[in-house]
C-alpha atoms as a PDB file:
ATOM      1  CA  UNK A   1       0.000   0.000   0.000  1.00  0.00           C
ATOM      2  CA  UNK A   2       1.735   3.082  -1.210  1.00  0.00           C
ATOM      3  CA  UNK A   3       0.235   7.119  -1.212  1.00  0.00           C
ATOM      4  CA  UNK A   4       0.742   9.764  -3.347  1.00  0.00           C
ATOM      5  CA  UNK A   5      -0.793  13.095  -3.128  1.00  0.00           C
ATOM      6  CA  UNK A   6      -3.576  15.036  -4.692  1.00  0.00           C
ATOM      7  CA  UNK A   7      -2.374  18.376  -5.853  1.00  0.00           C
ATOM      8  CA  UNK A   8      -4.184  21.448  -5.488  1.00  0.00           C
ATOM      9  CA  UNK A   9      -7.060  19.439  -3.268  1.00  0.00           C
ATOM     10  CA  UNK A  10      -7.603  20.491   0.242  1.00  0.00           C
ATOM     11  CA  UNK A  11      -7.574  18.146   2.992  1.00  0.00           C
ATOM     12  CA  UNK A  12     -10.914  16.112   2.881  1.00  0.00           C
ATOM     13  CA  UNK A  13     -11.939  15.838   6.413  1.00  0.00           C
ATOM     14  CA  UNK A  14     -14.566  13.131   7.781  1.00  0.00           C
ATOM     15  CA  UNK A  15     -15.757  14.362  11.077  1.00  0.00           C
ATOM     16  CA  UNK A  16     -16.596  10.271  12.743  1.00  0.00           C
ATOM     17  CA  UNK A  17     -18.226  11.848  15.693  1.00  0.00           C
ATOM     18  CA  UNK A  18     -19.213  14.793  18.238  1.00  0.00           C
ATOM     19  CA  UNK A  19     -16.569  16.614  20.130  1.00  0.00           C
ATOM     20  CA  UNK A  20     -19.195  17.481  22.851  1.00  0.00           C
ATOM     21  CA  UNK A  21     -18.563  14.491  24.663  1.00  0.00           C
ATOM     22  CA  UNK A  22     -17.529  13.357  28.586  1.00  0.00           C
ATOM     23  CA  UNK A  23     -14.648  11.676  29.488  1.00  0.00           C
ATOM     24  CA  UNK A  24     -16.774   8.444  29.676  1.00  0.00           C
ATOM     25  CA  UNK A  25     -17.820   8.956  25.904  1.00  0.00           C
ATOM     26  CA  UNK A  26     -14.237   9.856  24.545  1.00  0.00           C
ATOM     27  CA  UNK A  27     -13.179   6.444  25.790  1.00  0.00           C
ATOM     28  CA  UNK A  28     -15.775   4.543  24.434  1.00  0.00           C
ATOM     29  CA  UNK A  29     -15.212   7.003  20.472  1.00  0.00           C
ATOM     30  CA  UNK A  30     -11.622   5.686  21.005  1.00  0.00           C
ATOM     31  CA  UNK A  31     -12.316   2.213  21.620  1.00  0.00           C
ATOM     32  CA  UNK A  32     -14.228   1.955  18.371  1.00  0.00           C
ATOM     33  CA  UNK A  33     -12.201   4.406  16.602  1.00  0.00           C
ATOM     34  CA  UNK A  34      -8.615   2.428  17.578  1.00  0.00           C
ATOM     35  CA  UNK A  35     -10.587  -0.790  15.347  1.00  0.00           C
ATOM     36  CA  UNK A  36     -10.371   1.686  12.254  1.00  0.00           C
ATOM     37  CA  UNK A  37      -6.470   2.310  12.414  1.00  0.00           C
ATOM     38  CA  UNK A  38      -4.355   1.150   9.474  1.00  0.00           C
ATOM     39  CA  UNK A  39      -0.992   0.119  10.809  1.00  0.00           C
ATOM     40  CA  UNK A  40       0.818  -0.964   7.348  1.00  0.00           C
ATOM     41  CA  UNK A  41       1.331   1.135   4.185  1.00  0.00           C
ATOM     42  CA  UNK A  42       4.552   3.420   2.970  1.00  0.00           C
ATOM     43  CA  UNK A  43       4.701   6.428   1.968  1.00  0.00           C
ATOM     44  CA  UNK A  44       6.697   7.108  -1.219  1.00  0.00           C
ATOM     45  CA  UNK A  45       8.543   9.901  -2.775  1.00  0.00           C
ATOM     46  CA  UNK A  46       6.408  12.453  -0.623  1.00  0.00           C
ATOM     47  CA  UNK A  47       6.548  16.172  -2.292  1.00  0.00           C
ATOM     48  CA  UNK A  48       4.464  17.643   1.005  1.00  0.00           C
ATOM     49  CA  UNK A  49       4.845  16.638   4.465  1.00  0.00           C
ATOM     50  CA  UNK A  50       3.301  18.506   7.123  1.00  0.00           C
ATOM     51  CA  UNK A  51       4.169  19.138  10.483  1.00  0.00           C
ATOM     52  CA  UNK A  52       1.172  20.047  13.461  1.00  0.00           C
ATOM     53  CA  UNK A  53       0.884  20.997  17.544  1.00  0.00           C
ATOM     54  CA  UNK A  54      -1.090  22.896  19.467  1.00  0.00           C
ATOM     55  CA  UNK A  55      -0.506  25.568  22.299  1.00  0.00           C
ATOM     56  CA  UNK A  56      -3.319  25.944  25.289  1.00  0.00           C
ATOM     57  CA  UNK A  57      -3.051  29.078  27.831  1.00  0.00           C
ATOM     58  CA  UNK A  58      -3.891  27.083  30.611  1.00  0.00           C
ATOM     59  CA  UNK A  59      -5.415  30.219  32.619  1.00  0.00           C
ATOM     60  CA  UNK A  60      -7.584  31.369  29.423  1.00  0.00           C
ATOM     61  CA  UNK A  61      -8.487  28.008  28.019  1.00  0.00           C
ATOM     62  CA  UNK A  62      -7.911  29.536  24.302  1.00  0.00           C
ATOM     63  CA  UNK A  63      -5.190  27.787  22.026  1.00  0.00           C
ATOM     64  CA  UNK A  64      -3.467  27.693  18.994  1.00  0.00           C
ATOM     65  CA  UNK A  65      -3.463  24.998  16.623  1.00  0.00           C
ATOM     66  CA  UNK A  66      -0.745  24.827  13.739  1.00  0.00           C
ATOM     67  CA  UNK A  67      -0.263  22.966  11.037  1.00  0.00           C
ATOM     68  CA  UNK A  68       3.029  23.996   9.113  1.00  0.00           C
ATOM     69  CA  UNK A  69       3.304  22.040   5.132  1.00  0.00           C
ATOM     70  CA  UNK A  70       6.843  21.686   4.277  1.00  0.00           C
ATOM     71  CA  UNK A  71       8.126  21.131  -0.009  1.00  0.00           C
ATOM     72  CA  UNK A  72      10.156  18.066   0.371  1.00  0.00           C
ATOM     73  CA  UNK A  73      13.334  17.087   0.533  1.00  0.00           C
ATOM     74  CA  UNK A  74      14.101  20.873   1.046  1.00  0.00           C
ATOM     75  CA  UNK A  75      11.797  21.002   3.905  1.00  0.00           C
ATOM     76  CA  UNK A  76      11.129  25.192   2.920  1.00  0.00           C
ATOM     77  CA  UNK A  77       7.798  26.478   4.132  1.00  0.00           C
ATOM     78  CA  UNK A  78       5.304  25.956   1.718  1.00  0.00           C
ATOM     79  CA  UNK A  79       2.357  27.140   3.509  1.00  0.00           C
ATOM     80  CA  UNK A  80       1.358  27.714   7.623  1.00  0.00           C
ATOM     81  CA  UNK A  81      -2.220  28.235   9.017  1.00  0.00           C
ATOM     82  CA  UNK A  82      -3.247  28.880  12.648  1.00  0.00           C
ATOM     83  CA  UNK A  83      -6.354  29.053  14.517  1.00  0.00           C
ATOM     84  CA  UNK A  84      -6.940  30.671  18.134  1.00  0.00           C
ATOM     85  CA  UNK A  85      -9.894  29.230  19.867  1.00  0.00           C
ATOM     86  CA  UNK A  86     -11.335  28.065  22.701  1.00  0.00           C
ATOM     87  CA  UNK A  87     -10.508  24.778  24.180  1.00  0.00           C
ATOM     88  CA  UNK A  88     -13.417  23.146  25.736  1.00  0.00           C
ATOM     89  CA  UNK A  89     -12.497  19.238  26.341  1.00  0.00           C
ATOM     90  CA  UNK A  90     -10.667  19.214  29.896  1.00  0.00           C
ATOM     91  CA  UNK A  91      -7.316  18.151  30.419  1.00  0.00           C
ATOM     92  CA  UNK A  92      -7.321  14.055  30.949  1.00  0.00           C
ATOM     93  CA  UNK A  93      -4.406  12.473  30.220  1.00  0.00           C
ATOM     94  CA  UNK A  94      -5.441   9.563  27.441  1.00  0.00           C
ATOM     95  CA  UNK A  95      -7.491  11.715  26.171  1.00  0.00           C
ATOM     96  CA  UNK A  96      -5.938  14.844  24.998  1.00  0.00           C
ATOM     97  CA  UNK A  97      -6.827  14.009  21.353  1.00  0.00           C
ATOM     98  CA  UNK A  98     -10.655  15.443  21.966  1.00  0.00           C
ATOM     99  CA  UNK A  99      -9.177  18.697  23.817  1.00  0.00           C
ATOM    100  CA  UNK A 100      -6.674  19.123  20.514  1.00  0.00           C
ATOM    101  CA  UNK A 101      -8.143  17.825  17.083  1.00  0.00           C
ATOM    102  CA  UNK A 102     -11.196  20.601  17.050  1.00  0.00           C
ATOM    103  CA  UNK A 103      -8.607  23.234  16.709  1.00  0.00           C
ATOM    104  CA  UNK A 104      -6.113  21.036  14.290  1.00  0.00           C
ATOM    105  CA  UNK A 105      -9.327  20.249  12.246  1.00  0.00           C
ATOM    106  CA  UNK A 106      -9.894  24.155  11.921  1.00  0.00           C
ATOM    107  CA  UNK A 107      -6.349  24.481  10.727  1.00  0.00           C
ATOM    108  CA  UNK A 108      -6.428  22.106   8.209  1.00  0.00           C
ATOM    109  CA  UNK A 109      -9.628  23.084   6.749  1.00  0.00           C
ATOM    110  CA  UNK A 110      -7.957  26.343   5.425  1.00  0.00           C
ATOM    111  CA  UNK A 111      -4.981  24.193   3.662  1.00  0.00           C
ATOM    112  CA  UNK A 112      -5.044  24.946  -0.109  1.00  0.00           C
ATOM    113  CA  UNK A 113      -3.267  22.017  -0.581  1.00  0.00           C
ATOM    114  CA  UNK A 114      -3.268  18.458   1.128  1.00  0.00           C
ATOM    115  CA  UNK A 115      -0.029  16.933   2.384  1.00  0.00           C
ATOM    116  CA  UNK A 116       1.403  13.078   2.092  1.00  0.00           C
ATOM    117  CA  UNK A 117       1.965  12.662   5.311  1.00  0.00           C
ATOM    118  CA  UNK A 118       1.594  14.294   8.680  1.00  0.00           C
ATOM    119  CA  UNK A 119       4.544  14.144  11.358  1.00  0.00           C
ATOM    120  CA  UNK A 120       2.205  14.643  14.646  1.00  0.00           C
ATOM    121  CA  UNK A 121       3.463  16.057  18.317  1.00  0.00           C
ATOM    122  CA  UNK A 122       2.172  13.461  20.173  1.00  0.00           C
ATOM    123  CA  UNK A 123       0.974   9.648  20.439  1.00  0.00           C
ATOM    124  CA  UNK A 124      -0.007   7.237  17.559  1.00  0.00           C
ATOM    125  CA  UNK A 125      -0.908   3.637  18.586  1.00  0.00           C
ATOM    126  CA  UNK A 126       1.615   4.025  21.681  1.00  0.00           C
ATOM    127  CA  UNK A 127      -1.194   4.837  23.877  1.00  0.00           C
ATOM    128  CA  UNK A 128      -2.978   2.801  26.479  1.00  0.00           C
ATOM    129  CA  UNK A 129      -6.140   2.183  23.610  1.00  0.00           C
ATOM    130  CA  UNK A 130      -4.086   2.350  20.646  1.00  0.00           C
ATOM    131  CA  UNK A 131      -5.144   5.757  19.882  1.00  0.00           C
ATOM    132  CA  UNK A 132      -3.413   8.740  20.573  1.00  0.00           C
ATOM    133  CA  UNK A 133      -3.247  11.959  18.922  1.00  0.00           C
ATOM    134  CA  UNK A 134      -1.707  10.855  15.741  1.00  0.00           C
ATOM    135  CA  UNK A 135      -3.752   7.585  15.196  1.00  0.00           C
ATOM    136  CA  UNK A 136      -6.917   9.491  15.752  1.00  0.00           C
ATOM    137  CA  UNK A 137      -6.674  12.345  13.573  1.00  0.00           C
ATOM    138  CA  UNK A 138      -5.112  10.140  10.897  1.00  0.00           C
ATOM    139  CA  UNK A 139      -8.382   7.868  10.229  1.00  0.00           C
ATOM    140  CA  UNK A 140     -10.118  11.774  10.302  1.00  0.00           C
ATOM    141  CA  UNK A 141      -7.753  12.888   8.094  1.00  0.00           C
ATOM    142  CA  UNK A 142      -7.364   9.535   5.736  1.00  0.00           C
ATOM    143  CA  UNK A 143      -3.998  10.738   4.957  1.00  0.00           C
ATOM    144  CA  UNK A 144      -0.832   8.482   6.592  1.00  0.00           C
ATOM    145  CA  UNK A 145       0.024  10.170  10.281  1.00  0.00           C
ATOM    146  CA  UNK A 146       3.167   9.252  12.383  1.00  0.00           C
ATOM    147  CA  UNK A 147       3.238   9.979  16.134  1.00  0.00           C
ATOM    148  CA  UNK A 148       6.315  12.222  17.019  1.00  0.00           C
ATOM    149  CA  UNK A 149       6.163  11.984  21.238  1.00  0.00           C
ATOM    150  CA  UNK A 150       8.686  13.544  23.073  1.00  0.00           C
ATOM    151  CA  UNK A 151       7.567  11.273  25.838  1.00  0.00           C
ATOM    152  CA  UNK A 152       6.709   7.908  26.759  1.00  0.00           C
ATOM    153  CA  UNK A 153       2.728   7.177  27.353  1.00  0.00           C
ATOM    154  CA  UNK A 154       2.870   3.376  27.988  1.00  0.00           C
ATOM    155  CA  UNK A 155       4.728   0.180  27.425  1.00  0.00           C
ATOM    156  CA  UNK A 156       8.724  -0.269  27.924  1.00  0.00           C
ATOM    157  CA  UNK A 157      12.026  -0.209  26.044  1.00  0.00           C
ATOM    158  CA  UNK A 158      16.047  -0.920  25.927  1.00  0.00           C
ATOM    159  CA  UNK A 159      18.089   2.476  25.896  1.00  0.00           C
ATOM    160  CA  UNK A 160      18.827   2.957  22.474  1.00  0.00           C
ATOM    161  CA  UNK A 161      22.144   3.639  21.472  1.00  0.00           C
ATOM    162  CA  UNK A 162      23.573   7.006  21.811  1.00  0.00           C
ATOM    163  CA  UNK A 163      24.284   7.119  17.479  1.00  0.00           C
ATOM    164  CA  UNK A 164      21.844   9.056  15.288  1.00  0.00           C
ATOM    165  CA  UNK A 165      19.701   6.901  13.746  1.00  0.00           C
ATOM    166  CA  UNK A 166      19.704   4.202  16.593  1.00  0.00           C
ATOM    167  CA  UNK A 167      17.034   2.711  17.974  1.00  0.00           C
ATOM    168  CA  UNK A 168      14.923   0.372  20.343  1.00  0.00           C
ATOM    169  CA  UNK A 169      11.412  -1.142  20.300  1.00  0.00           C
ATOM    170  CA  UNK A 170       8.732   0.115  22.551  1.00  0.00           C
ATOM    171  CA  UNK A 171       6.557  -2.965  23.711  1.00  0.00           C
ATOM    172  CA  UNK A 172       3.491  -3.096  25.696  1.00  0.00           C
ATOM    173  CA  UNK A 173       2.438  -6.654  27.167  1.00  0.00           C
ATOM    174  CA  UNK A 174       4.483  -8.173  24.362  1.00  0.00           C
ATOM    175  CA  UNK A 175       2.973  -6.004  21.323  1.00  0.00           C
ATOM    176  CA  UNK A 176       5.208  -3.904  19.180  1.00  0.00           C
ATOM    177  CA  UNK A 177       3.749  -0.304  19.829  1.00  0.00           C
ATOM    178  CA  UNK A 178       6.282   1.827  18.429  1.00  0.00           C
ATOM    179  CA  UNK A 179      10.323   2.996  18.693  1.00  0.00           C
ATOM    180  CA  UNK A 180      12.545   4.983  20.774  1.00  0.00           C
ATOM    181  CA  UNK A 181      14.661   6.734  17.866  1.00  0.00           C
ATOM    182  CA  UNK A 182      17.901   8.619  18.701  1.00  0.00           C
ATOM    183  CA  UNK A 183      17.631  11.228  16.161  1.00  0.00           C
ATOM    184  CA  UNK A 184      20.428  13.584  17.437  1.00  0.00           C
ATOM    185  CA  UNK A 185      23.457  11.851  18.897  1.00  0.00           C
ATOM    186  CA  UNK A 186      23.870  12.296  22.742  1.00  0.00           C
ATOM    187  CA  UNK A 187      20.124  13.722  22.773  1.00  0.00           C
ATOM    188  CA  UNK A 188      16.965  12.302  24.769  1.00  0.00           C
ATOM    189  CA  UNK A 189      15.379   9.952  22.217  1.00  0.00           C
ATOM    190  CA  UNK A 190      11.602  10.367  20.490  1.00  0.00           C
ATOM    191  CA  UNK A 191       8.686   7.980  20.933  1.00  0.00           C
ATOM    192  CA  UNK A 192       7.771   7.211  17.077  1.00  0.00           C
ATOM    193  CA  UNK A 193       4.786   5.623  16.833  1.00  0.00           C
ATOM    194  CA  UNK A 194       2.109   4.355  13.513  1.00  0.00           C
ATOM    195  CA  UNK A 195      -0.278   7.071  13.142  1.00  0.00           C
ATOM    196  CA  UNK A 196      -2.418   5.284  10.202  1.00  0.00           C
ATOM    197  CA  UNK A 197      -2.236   4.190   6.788  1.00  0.00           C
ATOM    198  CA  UNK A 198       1.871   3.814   7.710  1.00  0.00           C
ATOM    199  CA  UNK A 199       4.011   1.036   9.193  1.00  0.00           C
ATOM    200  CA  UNK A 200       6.773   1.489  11.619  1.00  0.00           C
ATOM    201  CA  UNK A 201       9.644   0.890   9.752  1.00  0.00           C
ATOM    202  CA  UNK A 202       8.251   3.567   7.239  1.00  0.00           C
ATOM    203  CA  UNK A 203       7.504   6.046   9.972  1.00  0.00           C
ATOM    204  CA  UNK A 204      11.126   5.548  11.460  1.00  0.00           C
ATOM    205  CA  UNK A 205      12.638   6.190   7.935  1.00  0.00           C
ATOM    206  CA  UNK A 206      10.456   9.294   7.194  1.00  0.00           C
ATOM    207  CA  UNK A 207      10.935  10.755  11.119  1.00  0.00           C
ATOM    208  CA  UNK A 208      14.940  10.659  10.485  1.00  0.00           C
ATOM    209  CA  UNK A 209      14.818  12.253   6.802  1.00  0.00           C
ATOM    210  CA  UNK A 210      12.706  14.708   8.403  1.00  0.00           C
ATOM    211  CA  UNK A 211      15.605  15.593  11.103  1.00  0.00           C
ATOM    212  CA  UNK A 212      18.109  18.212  10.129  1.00  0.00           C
ATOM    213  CA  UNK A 213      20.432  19.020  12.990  1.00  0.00           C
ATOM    214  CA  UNK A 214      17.547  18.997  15.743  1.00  0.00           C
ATOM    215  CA  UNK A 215      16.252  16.622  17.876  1.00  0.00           C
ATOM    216  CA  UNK A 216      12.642  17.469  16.572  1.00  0.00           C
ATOM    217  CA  UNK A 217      11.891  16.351  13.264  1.00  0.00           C
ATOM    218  CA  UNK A 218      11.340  20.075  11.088  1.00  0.00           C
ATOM    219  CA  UNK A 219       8.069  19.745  10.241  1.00  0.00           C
ATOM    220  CA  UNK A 220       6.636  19.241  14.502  1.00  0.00           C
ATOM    221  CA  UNK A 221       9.526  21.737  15.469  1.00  0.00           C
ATOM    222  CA  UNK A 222       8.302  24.422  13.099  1.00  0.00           C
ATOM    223  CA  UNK A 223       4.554  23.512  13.972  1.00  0.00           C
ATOM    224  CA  UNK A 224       5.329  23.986  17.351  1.00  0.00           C
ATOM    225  CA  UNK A 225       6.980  27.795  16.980  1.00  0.00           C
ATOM    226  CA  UNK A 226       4.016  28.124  14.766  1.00  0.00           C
ATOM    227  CA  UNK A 227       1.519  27.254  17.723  1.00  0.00           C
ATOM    228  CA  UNK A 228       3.310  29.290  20.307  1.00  0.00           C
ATOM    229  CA  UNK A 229       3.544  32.280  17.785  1.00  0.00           C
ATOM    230  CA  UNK A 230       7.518  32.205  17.493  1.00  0.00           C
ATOM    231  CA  UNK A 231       7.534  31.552  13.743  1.00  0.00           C
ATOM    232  CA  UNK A 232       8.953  33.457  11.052  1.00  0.00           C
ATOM    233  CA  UNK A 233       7.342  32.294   7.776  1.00  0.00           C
ATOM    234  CA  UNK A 234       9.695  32.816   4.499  1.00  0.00           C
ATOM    235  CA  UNK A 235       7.312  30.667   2.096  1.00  0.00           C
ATOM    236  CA  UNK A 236       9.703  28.868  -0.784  1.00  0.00           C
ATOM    237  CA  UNK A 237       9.182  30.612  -3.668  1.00  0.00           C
ATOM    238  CA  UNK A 238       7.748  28.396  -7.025  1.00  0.00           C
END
């Protein structure tokens, strides 16, 4: 199963549910909603990959969501929205997905263009019901996702080694849920984990072309100054 994109077609987005939901309801959406992930495919020869996070003023309850679209392989800007709004969903670890994706969603909607693949601040299947961040707004999204954590949710792993590139498998009860990637030398390691419509050895490979001197992948480190209003934008010219 490979992916190519669809030029000059916004992001078709296929809202699977309400976001006015409990707690109790958000568990059950992500219990049906982890059945729906697609944990295999590559992604090929990708011309757009996009990058997204979200910043919440805890005191406010307002945020920012980003989503920053990078040309590939020069990884220039190609095009950055942002939306400010308010965050309703509480904060409950598990379950940050239904306090972020609203605003993401809003983001996305004003893409002119839709990207290959989506490097994702946060959890894919690495999560205690297979459905973090990444996973979740991937089957939204039906474009391949890749969780980009900075830390660990669940399961365990070996220390990877302290190379670039190296790596470890993150396990949970004896399932592969991910890998803990060294992507700087001598730097904490990331939690890559299958979003959807990607497998793992494919989402390692794309999270370390995606690396340029950083620890961060570009496309999550530029979302993220995007989100917290810290980023220049210098669009790459056509």
């Amino acid at each position: 199963m490979a992916f190519t994109c669809a030029y000059n077609q916004g992001v078709k987005i296929v809202q699977r549910h309400s976001w006015q939901v409990t707690p109790k309801q958000a568990i059950e959406i992500q219990k049906t909603l982890a059945a729906k992930v697609i944990k295999t495919g590559s992604v090929n020869s990708p011309r757009r990959i996009a990058g997204v996070d979200i910043s919440v003023n805890r005191f406010s309850q307002t945020g920012s969501g980003a989503v920053v679209v990078l040309d590939y392989p020069s990884l220039q800007i190609a095009e950055v929205q942002v939306v400010k709004d308010v965050v309703t969903f509480p904060y409950v670890p598990g379950l940050l997905s239904f306090r972020e994706i609203p605003l993401l969603l809003k983001a996305f909607e004003k893409l002119k263009t839709a990207p290959d693949l989506v490097l994702v601040d946060g959890q894919g299947i690495a999560h205690p019901r297979r459905i973090g961040l990444a996973s979740h707004l991937g089957v939204i999204l039906g474009i391949p996702t890749i969780g980009c954590a900075k830390s660990r949710l669940c399961g365990k792993h070996e220390v990877p080694d302290v190379k670039s590139g190296s790596f470890t498998i993150l396990s949970d009860s004896s399932e592969v849920i991910g890998a803990v990637v060294r992507t700087r030398a001598n730097v904490k390691p990331l939690y890559i984990s299958i979003g959807h419509l990607i497998s793992l050895p494919n989402a390692i490979k794309w999270v370390l072309a995606c690396c340029r001197g950083c620890r961060l992948p570009e496309p999550t480190r530029l979302a993220h100054q995007a989100a917290g209003g810290n980023l220049k934008v210098v669009v790459a010219l056509k």
